[in-house]
PDB file of N, CA and C in Angstrom:
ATOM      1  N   UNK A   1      10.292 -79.404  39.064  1.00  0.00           N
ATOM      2  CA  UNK A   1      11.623 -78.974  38.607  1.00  0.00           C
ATOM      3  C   UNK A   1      11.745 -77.457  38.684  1.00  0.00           C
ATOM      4  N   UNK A   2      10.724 -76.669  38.170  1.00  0.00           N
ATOM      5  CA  UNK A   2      10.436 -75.288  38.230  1.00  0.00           C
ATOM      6  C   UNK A   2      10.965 -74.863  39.676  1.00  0.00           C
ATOM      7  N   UNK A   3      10.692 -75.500  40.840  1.00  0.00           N
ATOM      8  CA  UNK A   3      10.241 -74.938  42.641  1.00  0.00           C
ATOM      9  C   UNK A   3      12.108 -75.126  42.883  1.00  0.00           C
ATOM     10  N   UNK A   4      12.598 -76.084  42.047  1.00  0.00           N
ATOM     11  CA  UNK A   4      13.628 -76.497  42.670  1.00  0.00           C
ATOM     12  C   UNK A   4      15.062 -75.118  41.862  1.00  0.00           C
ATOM     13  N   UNK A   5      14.637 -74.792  40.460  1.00  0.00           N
ATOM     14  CA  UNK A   5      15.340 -73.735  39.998  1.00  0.00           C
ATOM     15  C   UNK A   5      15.238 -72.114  40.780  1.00  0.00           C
ATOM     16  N   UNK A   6      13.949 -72.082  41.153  1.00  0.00           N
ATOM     17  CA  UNK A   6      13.455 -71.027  42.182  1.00  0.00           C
ATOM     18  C   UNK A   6      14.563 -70.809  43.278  1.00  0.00           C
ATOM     19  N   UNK A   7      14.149 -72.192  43.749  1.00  0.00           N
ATOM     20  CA  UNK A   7      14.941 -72.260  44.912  1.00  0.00           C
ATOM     21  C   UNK A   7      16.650 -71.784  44.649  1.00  0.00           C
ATOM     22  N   UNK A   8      17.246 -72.479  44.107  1.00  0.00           N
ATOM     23  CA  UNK A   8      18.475 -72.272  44.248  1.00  0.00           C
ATOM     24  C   UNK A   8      18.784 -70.701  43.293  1.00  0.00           C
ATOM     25  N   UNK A   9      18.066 -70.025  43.040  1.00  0.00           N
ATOM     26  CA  UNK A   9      18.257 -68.888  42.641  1.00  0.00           C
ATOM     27  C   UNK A   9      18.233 -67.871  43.583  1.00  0.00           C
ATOM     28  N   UNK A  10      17.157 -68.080  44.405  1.00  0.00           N
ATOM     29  CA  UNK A  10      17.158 -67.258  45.986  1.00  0.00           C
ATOM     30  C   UNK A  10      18.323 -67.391  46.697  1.00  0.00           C
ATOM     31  N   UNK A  11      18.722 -69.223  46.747  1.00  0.00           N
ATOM     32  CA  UNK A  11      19.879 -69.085  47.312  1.00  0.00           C
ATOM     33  C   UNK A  11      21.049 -68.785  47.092  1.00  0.00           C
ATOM     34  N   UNK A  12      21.582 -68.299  45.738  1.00  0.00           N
ATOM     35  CA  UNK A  12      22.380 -67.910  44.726  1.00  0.00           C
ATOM     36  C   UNK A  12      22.155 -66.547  45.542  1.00  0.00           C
ATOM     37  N   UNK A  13      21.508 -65.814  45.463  1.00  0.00           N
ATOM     38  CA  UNK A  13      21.203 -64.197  45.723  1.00  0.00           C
ATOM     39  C   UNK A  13      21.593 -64.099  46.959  1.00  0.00           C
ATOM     40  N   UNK A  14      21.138 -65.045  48.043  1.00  0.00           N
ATOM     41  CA  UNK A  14      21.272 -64.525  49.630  1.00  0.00           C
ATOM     42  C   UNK A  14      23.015 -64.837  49.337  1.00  0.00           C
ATOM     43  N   UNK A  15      23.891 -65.729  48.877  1.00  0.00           N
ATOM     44  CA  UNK A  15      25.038 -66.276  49.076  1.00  0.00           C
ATOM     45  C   UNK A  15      25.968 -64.710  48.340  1.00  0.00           C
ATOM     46  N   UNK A  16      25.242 -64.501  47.484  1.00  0.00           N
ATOM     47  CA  UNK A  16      25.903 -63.113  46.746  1.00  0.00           C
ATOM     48  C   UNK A  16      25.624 -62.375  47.616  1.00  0.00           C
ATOM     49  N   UNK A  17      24.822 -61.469  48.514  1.00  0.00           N
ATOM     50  CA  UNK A  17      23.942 -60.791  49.284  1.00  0.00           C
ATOM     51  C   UNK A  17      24.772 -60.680  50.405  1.00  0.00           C
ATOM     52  N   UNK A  18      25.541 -61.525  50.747  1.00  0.00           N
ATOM     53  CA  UNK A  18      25.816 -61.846  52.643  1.00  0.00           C
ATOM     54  C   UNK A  18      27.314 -63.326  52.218  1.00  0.00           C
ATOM     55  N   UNK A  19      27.858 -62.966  51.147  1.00  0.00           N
ATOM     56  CA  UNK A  19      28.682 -63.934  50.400  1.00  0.00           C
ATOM     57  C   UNK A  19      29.911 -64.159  51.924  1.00  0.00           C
ATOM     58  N   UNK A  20      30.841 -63.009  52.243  1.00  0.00           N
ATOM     59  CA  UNK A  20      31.556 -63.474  53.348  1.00  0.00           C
ATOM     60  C   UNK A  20      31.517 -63.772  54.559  1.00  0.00           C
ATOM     61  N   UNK A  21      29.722 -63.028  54.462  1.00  0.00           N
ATOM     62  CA  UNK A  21      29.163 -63.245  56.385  1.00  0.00           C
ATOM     63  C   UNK A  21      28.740 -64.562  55.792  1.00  0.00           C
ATOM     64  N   UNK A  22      28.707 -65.366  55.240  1.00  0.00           N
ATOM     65  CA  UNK A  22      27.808 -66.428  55.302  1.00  0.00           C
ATOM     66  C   UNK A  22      29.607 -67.757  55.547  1.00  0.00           C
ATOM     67  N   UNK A  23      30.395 -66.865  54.736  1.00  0.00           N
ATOM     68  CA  UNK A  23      31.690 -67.945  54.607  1.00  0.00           C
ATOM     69  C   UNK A  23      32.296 -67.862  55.870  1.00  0.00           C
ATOM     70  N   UNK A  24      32.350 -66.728  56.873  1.00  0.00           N
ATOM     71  CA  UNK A  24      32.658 -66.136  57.746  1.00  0.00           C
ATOM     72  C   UNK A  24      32.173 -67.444  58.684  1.00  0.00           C
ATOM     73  N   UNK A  25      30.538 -67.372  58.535  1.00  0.00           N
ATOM     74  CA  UNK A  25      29.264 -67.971  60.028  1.00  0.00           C
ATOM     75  C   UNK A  25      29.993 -69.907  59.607  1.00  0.00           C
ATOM     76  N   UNK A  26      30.096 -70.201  58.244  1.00  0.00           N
ATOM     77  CA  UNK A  26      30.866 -71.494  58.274  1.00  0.00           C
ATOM     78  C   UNK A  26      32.048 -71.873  58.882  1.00  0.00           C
ATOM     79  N   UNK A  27      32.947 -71.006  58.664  1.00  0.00           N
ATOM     80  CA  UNK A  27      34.546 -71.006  59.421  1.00  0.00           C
ATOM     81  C   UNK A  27      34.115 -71.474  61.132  1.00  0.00           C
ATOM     82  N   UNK A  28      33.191 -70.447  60.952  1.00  0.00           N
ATOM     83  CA  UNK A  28      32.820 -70.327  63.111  1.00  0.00           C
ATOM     84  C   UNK A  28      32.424 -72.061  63.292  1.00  0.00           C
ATOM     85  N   UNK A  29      31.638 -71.967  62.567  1.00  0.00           N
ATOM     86  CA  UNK A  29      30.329 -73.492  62.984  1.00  0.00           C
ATOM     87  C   UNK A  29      31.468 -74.316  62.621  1.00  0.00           C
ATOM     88  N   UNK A  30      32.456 -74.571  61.920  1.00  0.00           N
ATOM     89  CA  UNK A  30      33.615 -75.913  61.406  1.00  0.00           C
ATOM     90  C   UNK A  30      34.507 -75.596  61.986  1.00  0.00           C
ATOM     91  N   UNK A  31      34.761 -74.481  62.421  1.00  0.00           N
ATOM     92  CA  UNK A  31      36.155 -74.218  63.723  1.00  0.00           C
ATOM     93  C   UNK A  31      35.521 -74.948  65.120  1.00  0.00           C
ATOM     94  N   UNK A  32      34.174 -74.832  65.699  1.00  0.00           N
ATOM     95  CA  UNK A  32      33.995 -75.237  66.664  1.00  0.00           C
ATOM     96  C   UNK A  32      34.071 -76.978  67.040  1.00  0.00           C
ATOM     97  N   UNK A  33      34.098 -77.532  65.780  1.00  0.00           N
ATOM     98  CA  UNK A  33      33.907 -79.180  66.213  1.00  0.00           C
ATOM     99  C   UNK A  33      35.184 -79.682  66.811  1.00  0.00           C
ATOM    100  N   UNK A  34      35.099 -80.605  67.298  1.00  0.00           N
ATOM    101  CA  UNK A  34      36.119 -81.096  68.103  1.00  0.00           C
ATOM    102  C   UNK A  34      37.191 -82.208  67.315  1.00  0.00           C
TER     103      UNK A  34
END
């Protein structure tokens, strides 16, 4: 349970860190499907 709070705390940080390049790189990757 510990590895799994870790985890999503890093990923909490990178999402704060890079918050619109990351919302930005989603738009791209879900604009491209057909």
């Amino acid at each position: 349970m510990d590895e799994v709070l870790v985890m999503l705390a890093q990923v909490r940080q990178e999402l704060y860190a890079r918050k619109f390049h990351a919302l930005f790189d989603f738009h791209v990757v879900y604009g491209q499907k057909p």
